[in-house]
Protein backbone atom coordinates (compact mmCIF):
# COMPACT_ATOMS: atom_id res chain seq x y z
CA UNK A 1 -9.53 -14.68 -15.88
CA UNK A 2 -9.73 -11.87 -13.62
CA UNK A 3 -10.65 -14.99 -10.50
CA UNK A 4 -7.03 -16.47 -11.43
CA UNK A 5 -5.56 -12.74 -11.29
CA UNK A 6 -6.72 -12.64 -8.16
CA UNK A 7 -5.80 -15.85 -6.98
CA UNK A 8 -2.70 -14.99 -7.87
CA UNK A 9 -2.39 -11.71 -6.32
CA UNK A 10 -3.73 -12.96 -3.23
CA UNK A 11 -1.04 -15.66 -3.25
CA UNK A 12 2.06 -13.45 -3.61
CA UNK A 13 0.46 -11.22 -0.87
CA UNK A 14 0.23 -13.91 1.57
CA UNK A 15 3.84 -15.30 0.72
CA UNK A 16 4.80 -11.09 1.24
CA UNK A 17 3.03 -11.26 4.56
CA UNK A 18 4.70 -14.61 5.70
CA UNK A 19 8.29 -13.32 4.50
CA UNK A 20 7.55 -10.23 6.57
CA UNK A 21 6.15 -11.75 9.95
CA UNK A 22 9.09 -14.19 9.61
CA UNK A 23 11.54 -11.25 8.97
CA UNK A 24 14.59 -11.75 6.94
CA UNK A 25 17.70 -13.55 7.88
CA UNK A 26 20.60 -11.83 6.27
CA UNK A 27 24.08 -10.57 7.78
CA UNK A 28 23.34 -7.31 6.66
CA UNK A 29 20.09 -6.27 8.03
CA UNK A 30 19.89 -3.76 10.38
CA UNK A 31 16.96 -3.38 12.23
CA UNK A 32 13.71 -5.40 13.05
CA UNK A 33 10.45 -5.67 11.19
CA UNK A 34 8.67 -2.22 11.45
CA UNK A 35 4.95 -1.60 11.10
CA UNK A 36 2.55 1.30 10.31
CA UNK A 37 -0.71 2.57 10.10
CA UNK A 38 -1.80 5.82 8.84
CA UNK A 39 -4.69 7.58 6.80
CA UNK A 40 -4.90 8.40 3.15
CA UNK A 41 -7.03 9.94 0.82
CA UNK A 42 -7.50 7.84 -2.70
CA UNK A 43 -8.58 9.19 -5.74
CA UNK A 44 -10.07 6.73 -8.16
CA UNK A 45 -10.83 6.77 -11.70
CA UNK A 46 -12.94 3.32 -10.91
CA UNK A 47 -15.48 5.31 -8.47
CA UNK A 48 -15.15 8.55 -10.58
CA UNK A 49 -14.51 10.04 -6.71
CA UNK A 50 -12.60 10.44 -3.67
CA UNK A 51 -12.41 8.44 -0.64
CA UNK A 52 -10.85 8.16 2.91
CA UNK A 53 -8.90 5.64 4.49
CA UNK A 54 -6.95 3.77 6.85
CA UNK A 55 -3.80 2.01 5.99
CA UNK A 56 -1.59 -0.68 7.57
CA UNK A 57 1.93 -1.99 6.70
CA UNK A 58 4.58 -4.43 7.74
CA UNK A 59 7.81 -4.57 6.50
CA UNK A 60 11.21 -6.22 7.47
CA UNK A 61 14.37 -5.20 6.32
CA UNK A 62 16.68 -6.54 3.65
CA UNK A 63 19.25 -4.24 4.11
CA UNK A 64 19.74 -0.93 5.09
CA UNK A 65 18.73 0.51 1.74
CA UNK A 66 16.03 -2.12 1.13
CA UNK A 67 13.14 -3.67 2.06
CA UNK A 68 9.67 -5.83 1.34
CA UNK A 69 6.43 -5.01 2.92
CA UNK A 70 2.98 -5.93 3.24
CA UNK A 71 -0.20 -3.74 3.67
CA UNK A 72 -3.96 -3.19 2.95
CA UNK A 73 -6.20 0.03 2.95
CA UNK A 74 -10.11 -0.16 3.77
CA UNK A 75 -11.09 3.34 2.09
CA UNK A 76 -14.87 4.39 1.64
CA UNK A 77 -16.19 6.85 -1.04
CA UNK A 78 -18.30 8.27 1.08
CA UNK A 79 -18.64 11.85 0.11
CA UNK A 80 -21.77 11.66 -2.05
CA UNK A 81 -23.60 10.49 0.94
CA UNK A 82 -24.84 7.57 2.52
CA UNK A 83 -27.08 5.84 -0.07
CA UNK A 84 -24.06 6.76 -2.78
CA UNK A 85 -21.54 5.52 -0.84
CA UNK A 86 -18.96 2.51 -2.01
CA UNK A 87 -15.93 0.98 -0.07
CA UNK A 88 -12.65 -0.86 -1.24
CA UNK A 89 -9.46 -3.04 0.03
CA UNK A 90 -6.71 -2.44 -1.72
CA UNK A 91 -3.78 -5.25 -0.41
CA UNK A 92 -0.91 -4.56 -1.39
CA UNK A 93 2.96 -6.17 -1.32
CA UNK A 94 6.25 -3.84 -1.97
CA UNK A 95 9.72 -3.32 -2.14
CA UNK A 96 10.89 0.17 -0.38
CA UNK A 97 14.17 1.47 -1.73
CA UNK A 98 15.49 4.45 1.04
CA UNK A 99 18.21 6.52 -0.03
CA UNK A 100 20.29 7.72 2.88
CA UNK A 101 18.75 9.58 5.57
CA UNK A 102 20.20 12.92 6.67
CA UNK A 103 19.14 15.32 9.44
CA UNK A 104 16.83 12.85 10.61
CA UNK A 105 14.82 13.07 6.85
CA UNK A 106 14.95 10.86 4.47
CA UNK A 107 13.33 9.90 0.85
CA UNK A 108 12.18 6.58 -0.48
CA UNK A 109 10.93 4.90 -3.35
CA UNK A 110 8.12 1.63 -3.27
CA UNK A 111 6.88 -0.32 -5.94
CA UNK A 112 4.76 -3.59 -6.69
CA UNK A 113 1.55 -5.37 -6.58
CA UNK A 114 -2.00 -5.35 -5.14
CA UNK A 115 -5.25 -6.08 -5.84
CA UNK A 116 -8.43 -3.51 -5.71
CA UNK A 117 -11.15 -5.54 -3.93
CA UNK A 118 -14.62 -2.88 -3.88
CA UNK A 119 -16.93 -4.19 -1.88
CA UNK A 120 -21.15 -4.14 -1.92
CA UNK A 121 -23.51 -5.35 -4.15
CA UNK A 122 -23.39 -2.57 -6.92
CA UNK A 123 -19.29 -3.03 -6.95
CA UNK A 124 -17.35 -3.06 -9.87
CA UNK A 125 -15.31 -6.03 -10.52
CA UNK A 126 -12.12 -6.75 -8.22
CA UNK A 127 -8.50 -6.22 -10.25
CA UNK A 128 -4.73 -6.36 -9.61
CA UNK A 129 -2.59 -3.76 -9.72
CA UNK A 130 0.62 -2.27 -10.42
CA UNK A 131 2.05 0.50 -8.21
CA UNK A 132 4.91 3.03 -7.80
CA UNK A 133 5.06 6.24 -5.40
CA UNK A 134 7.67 8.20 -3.19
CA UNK A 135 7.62 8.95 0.07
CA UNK A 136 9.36 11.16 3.17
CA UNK A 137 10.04 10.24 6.58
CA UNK A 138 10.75 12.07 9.90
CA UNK A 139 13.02 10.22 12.52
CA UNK A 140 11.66 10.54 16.10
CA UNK A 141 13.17 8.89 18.46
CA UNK A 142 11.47 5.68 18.45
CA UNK A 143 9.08 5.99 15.64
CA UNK A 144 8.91 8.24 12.38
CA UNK A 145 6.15 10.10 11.01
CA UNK A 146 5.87 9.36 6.93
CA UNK A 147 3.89 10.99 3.92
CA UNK A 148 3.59 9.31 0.58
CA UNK A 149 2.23 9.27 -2.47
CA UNK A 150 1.94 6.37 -4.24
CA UNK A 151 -0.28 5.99 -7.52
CA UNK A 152 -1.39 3.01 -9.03
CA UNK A 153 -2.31 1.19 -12.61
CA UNK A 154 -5.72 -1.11 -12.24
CA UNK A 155 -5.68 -3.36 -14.53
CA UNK A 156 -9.11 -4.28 -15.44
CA UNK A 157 -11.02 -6.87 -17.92
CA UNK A 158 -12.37 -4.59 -20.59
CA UNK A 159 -10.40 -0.88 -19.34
CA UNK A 160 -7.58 0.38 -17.45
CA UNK A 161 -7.97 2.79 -14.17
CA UNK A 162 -5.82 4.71 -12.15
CA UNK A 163 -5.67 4.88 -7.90
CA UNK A 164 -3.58 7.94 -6.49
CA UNK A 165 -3.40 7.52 -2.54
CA UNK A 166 -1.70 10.64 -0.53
CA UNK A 167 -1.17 9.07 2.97
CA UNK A 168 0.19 9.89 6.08
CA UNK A 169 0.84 8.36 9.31
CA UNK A 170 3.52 6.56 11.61
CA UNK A 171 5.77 3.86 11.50
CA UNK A 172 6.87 2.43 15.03
């Protein structure tokens, strides 16, 4: 069961992806496809520990208020040392809502699905995900600098876990 989760998750990530390399043809979008990368601490109830990261994103406008995105994090729990030490992907496919910025600030809202994917050969079992966070965003003048928070529910066979990422990074 949890090989046709992912099968599925991994399908509806790659038809995100496409939709966002493609971009979206609609009279009302405003802007090209953007994309991101930034760092991020995770928090997981899966590892029982904390973990750095380093996250990427696409997205491409539907709107000025919305859009879908892509991304992936590699994060390693790395802080019990070497021999301890695990490591996770954590793709991911979204829709941002952005309420209207003012004074160059503004506040939005992402949800959807991903899949945690731990890697090595003591890892726990790879499961999808449901996710919903907030985030803020500085204008610059061509890029922005974001922060985020954006906690998860895993999904597992036999028990449920929680992710809770705090990134930050820039979107050009």
């Amino acid at each position: 069961m949890v090989s046709s989760i992912r099968a599925a998750c991994t399908r509806i990530a790659l038809a995100a992806l496409l939709f966002a390399v493609l971009g979206v043809e609609t009279a009302d979008a405003q802007s090209e496809p953007r994309f991101g990368i930034g760092f991020q601490m995770m928090a997981s109830s899966i590892e029982d520990n904390v973990g750095p990261g380093i996250r990427f994103r696409a997205s491409a406008p539907i709107n000025r208020d919305l859009s879908v995105s892509v991304g992936s994090a590699f994060t390693g729990y790395v802080f019990e040392g070497q021999d301890e030490a695990t490591y996770a992907l954590d793709p991911t496919a979204s829709l941002i809502v952005t309420l209207p910025v003012m004074g160059g600030r503004g506040t939005y809202f992402l949800g959807g699905v991903g899949a945690y994917v731990p890697l090595g050969d003591n890892a726990p079992e790879a499961a999808p995900f449901f996710h919903f966070g907030f985030g803020r965003v500085w204008l610059l003048r061509d890029t922005s600098i974001f922060f985020e928070i954006d906690p998860a529910l895993v999904i597992g066979e036999d028990t449920s876990n929680v992710l809770f990422p705090v990134r930050v990074g820039v979107i050009f």
